[in-house]
Protein backbone atom coordinates (compact mmCIF):
# COMPACT_ATOMS: atom_id res chain seq x y z
CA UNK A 1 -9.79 -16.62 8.56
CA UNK A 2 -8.01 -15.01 11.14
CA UNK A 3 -4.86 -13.80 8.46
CA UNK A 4 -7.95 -12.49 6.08
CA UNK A 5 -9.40 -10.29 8.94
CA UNK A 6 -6.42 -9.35 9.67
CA UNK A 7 -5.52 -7.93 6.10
CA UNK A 8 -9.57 -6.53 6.66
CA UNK A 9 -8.45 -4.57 9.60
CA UNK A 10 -5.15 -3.55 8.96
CA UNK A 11 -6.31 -2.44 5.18
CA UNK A 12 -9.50 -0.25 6.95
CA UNK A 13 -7.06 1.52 9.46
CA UNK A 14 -4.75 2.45 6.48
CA UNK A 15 -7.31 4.04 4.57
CA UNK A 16 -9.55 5.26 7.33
CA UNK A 17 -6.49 7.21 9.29
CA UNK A 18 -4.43 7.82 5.84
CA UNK A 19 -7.29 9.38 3.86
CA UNK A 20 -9.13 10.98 7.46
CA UNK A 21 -6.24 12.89 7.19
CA UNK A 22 -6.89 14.46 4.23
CA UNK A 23 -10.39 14.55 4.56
CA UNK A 24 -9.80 16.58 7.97
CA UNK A 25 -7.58 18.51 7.07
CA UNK A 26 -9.55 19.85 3.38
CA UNK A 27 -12.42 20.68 5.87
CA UNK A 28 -10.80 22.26 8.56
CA UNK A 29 -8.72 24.50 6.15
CA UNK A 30 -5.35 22.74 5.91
CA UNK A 31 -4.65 22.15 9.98
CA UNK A 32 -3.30 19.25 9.59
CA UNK A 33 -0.85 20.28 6.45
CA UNK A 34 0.77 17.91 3.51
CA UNK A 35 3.76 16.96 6.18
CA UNK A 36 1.29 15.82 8.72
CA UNK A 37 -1.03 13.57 6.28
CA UNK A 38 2.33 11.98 4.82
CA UNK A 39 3.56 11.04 8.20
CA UNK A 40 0.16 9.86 9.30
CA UNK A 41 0.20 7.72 6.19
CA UNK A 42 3.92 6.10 7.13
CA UNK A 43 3.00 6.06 11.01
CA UNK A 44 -0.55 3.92 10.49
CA UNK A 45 1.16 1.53 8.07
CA UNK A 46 4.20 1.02 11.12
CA UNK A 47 1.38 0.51 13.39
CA UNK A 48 -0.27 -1.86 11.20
CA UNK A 49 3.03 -3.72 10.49
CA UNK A 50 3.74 -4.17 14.14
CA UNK A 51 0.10 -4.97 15.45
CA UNK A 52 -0.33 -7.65 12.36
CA UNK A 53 2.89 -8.86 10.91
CA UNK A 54 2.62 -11.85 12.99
CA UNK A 55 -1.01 -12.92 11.98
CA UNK A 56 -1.11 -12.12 8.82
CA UNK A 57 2.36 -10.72 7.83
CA UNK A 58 0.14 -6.63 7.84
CA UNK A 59 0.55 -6.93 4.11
CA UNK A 60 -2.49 -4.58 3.58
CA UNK A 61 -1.55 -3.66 0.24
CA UNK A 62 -3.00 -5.83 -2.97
CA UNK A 63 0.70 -5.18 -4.49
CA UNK A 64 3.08 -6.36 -1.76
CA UNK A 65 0.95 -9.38 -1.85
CA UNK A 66 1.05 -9.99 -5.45
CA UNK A 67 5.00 -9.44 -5.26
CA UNK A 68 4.82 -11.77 -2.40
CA UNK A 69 3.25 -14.41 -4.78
CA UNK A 70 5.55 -13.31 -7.33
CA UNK A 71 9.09 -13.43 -5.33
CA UNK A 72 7.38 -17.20 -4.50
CA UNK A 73 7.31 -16.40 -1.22
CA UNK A 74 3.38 -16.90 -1.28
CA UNK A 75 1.39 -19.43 -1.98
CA UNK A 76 -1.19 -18.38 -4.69
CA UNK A 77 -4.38 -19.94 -3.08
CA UNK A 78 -4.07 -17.43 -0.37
CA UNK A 79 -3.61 -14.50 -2.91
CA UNK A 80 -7.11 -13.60 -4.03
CA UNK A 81 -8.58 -14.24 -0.61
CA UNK A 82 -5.95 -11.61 0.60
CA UNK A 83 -6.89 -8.70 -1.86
CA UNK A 84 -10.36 -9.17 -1.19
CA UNK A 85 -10.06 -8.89 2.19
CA UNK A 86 -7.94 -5.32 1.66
CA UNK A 87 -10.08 -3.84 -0.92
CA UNK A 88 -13.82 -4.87 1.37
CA UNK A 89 -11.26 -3.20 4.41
CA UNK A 90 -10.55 0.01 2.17
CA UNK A 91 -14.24 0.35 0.70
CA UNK A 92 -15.64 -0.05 4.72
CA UNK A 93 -12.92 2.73 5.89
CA UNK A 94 -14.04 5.13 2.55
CA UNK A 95 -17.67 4.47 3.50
CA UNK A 96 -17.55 5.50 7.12
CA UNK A 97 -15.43 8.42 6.05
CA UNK A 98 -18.31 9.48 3.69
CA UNK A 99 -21.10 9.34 6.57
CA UNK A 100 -18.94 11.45 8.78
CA UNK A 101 -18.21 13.74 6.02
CA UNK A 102 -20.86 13.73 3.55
CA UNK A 103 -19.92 16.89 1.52
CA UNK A 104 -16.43 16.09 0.85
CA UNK A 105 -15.80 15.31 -2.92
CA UNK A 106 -12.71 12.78 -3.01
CA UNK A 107 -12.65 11.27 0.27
CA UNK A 108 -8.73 10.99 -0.37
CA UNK A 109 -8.78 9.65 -3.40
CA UNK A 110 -5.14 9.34 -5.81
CA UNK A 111 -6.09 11.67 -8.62
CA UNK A 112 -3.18 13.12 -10.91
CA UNK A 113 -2.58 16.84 -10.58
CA UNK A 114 -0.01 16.99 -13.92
CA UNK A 115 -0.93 14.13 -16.47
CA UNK A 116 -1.77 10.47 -16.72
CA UNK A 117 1.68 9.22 -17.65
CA UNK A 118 3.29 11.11 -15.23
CA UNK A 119 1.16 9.66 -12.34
CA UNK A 120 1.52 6.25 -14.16
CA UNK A 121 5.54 6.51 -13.91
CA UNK A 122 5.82 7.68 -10.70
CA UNK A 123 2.98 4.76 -9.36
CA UNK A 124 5.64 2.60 -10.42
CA UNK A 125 8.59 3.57 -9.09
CA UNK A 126 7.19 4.76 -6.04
CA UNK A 127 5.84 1.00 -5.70
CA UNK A 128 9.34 -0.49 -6.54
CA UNK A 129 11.15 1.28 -4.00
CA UNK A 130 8.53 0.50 -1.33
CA UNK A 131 7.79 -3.19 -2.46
CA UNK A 132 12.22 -3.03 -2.54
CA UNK A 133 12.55 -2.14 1.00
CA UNK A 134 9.65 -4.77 2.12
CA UNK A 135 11.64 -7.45 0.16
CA UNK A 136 14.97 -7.03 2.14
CA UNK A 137 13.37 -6.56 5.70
CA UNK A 138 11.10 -9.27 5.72
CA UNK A 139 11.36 -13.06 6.15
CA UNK A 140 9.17 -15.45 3.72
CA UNK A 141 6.10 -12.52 3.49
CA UNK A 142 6.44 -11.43 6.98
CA UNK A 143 7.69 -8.16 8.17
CA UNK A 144 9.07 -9.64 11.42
CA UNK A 145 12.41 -7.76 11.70
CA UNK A 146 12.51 -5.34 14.47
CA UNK A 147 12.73 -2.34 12.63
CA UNK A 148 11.63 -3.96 9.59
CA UNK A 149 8.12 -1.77 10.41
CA UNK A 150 9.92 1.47 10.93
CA UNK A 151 11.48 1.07 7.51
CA UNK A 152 8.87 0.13 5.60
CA UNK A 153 6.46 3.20 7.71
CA UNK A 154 9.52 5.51 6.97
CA UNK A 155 9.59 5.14 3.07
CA UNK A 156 5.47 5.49 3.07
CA UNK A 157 6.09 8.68 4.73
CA UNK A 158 8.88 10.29 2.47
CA UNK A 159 7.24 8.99 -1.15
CA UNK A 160 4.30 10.33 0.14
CA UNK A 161 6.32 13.28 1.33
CA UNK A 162 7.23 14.68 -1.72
CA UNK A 163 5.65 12.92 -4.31
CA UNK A 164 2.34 12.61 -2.70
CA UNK A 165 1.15 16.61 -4.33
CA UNK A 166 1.15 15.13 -8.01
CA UNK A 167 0.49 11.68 -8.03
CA UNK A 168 -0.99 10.85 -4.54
CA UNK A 169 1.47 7.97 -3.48
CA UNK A 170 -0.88 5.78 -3.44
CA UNK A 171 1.33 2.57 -3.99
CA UNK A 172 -1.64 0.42 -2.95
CA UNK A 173 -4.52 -0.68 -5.32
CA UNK A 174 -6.24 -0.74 -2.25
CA UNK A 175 -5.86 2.29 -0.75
CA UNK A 176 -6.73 3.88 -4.19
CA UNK A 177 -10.04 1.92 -4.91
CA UNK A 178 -11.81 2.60 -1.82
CA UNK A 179 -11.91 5.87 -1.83
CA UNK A 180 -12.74 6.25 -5.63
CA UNK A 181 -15.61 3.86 -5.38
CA UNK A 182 -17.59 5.42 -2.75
CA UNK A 183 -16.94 9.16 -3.89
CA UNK A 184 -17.08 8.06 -7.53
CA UNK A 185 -13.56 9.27 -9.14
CA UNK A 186 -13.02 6.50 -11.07
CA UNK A 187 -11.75 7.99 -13.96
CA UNK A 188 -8.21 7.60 -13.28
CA UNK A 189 -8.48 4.40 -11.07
CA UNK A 190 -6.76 2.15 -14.10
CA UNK A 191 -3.65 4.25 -13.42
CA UNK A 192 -3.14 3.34 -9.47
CA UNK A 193 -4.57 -0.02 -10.42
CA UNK A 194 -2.03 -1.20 -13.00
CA UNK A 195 0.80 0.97 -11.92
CA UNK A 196 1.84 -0.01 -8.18
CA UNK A 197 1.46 -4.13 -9.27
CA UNK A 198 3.99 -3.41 -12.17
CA UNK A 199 6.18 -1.70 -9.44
CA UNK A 200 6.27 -4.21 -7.25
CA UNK A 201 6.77 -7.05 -9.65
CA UNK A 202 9.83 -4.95 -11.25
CA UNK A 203 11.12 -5.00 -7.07
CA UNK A 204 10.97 -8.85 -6.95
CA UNK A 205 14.04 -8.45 -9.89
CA UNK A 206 15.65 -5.61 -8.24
CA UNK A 207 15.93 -7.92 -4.93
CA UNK A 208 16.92 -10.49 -6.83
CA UNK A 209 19.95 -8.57 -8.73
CA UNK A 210 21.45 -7.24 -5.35
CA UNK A 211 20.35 -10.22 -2.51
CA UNK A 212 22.99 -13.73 -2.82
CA UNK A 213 20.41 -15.95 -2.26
CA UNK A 214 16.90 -16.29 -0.54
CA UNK A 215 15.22 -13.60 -1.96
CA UNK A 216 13.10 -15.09 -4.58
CA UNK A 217 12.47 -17.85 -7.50
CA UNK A 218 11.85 -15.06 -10.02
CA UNK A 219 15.10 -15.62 -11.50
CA UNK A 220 17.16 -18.74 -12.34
CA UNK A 221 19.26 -20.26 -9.80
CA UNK A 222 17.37 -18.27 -6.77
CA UNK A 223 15.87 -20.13 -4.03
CA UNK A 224 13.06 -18.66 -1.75
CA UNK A 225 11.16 -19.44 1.31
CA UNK A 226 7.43 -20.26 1.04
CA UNK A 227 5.39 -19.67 4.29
């Protein structure tokens, strides 16, 4: 219980500090800026990372923990107890956010500014470089590496950085369904629903292509380490 509360906690700070940001700075007329909500974004999730990666591995991301399961470095059982813990964490955060501000219309959430597909594509490879990174700094499904929070904070920050104006870099099912439940912009929720899992699956093979050995049982003749 204490690994699931974890994911609760760490999950609620993302989304309450990652989309406050936005929320502040839409009503106080841009203060904050696009610069300051991506690096709040990367800076919450190296928090997170280092506060939690020893209780629950501070996966706080439905994705990661799918490719987790996926690279077999997860055992399954522990997989749907894990997303539900991060998606009732992201709902709570969204909620709050609406009581303190009850006019604001998104509360954060990922909507496309161009089209669908172009949100879709970029979900996905935004997700595959992230889920990449987590893959090569962590050990089993634990981001225990000194800097291995830095890293993974840093790439947050810069897809959010520059991609985060048409797609919303959400990476994180999570993250995306909180905030579109409780303001009620679900139209485009399939998009940042489907798109980050097929990313991070699609990272699982990319580690396994460059890494020797230990980096997953996706593909033959790869071993892996199950916590």
């Amino acid at each position: 219980m204490k690994k699931y509360f974890a994911e609760f906690l760490g999950t609620f700070a993302l989304v309450f500090a990652g989309c406050g940001a936005i929320v502040v700075d839409g009503t106080t007329g841009g203060t904050i800026s696009h610069s300051g909500i991506a690096l709040t974004f990367g800076l919450i999730v190296m928090a997170m990372i280092y506060s939690l990666g020893d209780v629950s591995g501070a996966h706080i991301n439905p994705a990661a923990t799918v490719g987790f399961w996926w690279a077999g470095r997860f055992e399954w059982r522990q997989v749907v107890p894990y997303v539900a813990a991060q998606c009732l964490g992201a709902i709570t955060a969204a909620g709050i956010l609406r009581i303190l501000f009850p006019v604001h219309q998104t509360l954060g959430a990922t909507l496309p500014s161009g089209t669908w597909w172009q949100s879709f594509v970029l979900e996905i490879l935004l997700t595959w470089l992230l889920m990449f990174v987590v893959l090569n700094v962590s050990t089993g499904s634990k981001e225990k590496g000194i800097m291995a929070g830095a890293a993974i904070g840093s790439v947050v920050a810069l897809e959010a950085m520059f991609a985060g104006p048409i797609c919303g870099a959400s990476m994180n099912p999570a993250r995306s369904l909180g905030p579109a439940l409780v303001s009620g912009q679900i139209q485009f929720l399939w998009v940042y629903m489907a798109a980050p899992l097929l990313g991070s699956i699609l990272a699982v093979f990319s580690c396994c292509a460059v890494q020797e050995k230990g980096c997953c049982s996706a593909l033959p003749g790869q071993n892996c380490t199950r916590d």
